[in-house]
C-alpha atoms as a PDB file:
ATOM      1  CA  UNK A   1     -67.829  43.056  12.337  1.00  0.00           C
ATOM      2  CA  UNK A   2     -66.582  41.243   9.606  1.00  0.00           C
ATOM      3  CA  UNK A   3     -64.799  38.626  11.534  1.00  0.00           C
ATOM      4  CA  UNK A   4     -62.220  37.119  13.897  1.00  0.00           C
ATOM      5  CA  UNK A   5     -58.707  36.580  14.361  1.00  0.00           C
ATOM      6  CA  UNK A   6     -57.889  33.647  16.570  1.00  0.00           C
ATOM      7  CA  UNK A   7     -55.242  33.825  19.424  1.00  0.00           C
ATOM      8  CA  UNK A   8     -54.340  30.679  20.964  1.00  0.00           C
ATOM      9  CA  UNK A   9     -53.244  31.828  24.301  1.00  0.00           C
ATOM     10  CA  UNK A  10     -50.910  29.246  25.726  1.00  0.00           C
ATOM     11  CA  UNK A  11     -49.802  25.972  24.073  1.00  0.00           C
ATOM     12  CA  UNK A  12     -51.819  22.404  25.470  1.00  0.00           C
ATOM     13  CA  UNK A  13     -51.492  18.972  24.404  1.00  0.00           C
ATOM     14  CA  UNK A  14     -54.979  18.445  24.720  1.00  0.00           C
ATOM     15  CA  UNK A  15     -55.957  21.802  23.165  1.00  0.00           C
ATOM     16  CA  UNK A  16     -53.370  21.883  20.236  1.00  0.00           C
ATOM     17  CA  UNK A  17     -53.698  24.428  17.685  1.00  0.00           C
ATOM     18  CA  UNK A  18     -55.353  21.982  15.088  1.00  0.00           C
ATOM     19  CA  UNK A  19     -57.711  20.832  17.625  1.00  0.00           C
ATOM     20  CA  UNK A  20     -58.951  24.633  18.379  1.00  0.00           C
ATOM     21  CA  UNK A  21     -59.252  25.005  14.346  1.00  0.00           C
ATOM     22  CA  UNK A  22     -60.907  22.223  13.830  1.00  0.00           C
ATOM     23  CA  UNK A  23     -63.668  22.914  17.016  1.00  0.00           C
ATOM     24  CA  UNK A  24     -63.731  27.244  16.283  1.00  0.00           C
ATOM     25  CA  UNK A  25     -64.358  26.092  12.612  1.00  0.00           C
ATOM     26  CA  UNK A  26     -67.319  24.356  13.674  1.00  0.00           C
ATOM     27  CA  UNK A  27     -68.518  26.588  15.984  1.00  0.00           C
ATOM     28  CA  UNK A  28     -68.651  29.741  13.185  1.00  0.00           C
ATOM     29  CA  UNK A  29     -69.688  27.168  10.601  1.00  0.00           C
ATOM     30  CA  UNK A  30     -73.093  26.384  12.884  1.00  0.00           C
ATOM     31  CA  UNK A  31     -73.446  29.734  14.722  1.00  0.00           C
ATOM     32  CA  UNK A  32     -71.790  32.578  13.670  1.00  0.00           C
ATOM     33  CA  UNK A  33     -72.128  31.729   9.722  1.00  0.00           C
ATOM     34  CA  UNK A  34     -71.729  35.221   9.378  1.00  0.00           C
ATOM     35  CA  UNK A  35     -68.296  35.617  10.155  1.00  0.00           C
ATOM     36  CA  UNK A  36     -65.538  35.005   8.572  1.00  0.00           C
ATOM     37  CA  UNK A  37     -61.868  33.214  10.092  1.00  0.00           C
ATOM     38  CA  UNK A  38     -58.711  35.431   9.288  1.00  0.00           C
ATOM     39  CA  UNK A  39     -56.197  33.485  11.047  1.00  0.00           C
ATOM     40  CA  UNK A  40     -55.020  31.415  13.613  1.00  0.00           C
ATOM     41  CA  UNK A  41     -51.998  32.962  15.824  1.00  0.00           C
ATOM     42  CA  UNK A  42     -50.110  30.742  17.493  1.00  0.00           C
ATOM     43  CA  UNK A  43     -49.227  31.036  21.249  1.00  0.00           C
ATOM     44  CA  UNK A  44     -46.370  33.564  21.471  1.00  0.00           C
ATOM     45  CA  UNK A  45     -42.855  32.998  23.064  1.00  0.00           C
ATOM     46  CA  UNK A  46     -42.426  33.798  27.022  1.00  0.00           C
ATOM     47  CA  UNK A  47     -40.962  37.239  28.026  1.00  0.00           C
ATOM     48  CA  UNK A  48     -39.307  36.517  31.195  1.00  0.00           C
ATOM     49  CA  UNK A  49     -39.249  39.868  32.134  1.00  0.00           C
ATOM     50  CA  UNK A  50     -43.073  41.117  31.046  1.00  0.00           C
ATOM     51  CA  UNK A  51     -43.988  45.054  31.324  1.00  0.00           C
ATOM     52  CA  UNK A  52     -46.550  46.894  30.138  1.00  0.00           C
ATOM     53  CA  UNK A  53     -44.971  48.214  26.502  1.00  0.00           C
ATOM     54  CA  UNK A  54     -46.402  51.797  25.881  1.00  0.00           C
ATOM     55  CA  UNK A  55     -47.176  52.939  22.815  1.00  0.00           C
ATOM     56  CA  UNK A  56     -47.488  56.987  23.342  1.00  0.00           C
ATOM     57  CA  UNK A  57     -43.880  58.362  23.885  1.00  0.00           C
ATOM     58  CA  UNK A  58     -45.762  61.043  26.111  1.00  0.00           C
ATOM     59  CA  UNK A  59     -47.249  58.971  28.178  1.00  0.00           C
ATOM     60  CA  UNK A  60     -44.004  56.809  28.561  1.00  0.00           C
ATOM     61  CA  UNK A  61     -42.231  60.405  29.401  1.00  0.00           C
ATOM     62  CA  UNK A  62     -45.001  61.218  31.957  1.00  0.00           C
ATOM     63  CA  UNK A  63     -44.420  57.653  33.473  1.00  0.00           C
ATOM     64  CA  UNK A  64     -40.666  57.272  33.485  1.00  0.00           C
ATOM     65  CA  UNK A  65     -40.930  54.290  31.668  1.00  0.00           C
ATOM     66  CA  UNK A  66     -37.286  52.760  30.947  1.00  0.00           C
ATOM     67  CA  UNK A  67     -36.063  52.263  27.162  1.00  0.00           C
ATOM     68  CA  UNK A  68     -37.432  48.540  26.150  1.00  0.00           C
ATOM     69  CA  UNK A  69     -34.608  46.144  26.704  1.00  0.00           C
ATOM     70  CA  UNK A  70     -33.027  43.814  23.651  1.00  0.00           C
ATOM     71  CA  UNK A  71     -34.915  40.703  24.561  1.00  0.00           C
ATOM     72  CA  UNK A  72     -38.096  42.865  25.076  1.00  0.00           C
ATOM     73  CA  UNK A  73     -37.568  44.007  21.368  1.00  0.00           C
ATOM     74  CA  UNK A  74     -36.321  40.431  20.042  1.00  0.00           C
ATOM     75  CA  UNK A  75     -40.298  39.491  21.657  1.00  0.00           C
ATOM     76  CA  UNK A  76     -41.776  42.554  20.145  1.00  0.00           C
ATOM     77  CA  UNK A  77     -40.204  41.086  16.800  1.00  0.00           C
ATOM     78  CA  UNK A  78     -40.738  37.551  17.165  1.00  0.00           C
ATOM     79  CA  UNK A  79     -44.090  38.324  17.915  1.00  0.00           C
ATOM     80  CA  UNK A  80     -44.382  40.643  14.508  1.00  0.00           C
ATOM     81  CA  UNK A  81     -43.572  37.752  12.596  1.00  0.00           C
ATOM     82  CA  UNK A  82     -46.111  35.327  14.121  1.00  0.00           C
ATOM     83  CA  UNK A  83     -48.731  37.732  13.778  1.00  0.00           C
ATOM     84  CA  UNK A  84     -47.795  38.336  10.506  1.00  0.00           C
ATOM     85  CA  UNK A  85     -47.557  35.045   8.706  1.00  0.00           C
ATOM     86  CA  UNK A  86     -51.081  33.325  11.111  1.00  0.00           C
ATOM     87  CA  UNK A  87     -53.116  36.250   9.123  1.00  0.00           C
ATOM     88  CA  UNK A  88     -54.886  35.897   5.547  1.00  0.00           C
ATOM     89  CA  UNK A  89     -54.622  39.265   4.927  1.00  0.00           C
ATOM     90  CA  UNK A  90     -56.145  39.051   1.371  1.00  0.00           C
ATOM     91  CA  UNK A  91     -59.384  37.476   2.833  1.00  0.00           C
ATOM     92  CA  UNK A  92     -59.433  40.267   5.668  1.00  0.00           C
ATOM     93  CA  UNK A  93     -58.976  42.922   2.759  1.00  0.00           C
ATOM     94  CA  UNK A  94     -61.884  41.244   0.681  1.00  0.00           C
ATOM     95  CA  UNK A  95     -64.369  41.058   3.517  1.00  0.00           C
ATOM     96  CA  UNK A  96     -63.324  45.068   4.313  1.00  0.00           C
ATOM     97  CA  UNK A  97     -64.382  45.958   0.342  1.00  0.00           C
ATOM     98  CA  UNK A  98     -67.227  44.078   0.463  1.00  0.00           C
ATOM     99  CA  UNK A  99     -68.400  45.044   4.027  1.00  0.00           C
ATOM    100  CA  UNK A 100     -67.406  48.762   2.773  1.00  0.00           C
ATOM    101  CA  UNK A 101     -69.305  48.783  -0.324  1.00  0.00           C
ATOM    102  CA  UNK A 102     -72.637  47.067   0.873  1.00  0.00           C
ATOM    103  CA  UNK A 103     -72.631  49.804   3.717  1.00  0.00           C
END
């Protein structure tokens, strides 16, 4: 394991997001030295109408599963975007060549 991608589940006052850094940051820094911090992701926007999404198109055939709705791929999207900008990708590519060439 290289290291960890942090996911703020829901949003709290008294657990905002710089809080969490600022206490996971410590915790790594004094026992888990060895890992690195890729990101910090946000809580993600509500879906008011949550469903499991699935991935395989033949298991979604074998299930019956409805086409995902507009606001189900708005969240999908939205969610994309979070995801994407809370990641340092360059420092989770690093780690990945060094981890690969040292194994």
């Amino acid at each position: 394991m290289a290291g960890v991608i942090y996911n703020q589940k829901q949003a709290n006052s008294r657990h905002s997001l710089d809080n969490c850094r600022k206490y996971v940051r410590k915790y790594f820094e004094s026992h888990r030295s060895d890992l690195n911090l890729f990101g910090w992701v946000p809580p993600l926007p509500e879906l008011d109408n949550e469903r499991v999404c699935l991935l395989s198109t033949d298991k979604a055939d074998e299930m019956n599963a409805k086409p995902l709705e507009k606001e189900e791929l708005k969240w999908i999207d939205d969610s994309t975007d979070i995801f994407m900008n809370a990641v340092d990708y360059n420092a989770l590519f690093k780690a990945f060549q060094i981890n690969l060439t040292t194994n």
